[in-house]
C-alpha atoms as a PDB file:
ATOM      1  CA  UNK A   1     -85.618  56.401 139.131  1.00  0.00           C
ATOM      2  CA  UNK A   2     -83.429  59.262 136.938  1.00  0.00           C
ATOM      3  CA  UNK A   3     -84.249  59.981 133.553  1.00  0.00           C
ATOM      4  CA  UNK A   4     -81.357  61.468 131.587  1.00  0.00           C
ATOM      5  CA  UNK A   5     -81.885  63.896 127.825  1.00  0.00           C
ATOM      6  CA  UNK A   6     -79.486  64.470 126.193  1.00  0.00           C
ATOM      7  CA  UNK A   7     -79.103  68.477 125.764  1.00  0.00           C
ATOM      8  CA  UNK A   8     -79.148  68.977 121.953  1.00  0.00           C
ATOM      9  CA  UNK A   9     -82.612  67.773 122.032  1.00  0.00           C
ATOM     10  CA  UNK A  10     -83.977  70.899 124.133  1.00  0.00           C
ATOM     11  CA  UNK A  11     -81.042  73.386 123.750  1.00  0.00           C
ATOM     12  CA  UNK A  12     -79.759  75.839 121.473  1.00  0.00           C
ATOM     13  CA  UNK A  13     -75.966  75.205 119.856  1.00  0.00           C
ATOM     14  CA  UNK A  14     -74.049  77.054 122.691  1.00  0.00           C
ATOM     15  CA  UNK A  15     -76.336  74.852 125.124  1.00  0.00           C
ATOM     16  CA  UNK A  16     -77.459  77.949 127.349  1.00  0.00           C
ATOM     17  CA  UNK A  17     -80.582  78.660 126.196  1.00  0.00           C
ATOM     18  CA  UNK A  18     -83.655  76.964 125.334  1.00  0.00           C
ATOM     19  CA  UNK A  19     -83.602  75.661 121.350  1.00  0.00           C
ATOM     20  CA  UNK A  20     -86.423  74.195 118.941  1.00  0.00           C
ATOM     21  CA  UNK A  21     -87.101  70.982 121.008  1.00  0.00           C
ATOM     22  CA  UNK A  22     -87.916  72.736 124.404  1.00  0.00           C
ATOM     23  CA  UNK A  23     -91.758  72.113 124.117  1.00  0.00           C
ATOM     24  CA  UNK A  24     -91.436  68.686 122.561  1.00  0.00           C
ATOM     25  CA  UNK A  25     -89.811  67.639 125.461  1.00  0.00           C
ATOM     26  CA  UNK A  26     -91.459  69.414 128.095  1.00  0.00           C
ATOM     27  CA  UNK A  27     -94.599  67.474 126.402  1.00  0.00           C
ATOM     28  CA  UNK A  28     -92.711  64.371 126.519  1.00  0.00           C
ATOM     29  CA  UNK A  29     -91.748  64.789 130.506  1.00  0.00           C
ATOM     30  CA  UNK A  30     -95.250  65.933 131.416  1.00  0.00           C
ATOM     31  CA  UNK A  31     -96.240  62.933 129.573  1.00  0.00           C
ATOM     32  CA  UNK A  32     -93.625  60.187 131.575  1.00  0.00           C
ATOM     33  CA  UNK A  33     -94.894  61.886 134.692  1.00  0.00           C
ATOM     34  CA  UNK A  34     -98.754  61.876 134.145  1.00  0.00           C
ATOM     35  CA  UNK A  35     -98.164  57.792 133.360  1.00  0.00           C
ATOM     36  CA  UNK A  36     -96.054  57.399 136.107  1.00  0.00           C
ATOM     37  CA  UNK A  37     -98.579  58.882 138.439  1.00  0.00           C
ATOM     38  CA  UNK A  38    -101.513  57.036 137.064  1.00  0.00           C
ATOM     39  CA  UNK A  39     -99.301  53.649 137.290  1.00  0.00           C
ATOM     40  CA  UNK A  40     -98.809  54.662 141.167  1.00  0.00           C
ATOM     41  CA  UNK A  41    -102.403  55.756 141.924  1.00  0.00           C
ATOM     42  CA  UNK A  42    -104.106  53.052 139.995  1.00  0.00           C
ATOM     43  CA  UNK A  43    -106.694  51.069 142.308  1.00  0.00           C
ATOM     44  CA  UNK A  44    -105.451  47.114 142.156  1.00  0.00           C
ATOM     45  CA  UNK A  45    -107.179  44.990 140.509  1.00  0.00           C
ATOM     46  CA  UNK A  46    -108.172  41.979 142.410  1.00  0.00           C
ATOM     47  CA  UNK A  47    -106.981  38.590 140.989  1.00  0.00           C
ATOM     48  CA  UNK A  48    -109.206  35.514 140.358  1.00  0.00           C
ATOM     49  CA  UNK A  49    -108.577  32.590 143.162  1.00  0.00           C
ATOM     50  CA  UNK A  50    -107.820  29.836 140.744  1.00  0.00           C
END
């Protein structure tokens, strides 16, 4: 899987240094990762015979 940002959202201008949106989406990566993980590690649940 590859998960792409574009820059402006978590750089300054020059794109060099970290700008105004660097925690937001640090959050929002820490966040894709923690759901991915759970998604992975989650115990099946076993389905009804019908």
């Amino acid at each position: 899987m590859q998960v792409e940002f574009d820059r402006a959202l978590y750089l300054d201008r020059a794109g060099d240094q970290p700008g105004g949106g660097m925690a937001a989406m640090a959050t929002l990566l820490r966040n894709i990762i923690t759901a991915l993980a759970d998604e992975a590690l989650a115990v099946p649940t076993p389905l009804a015979a019908e």
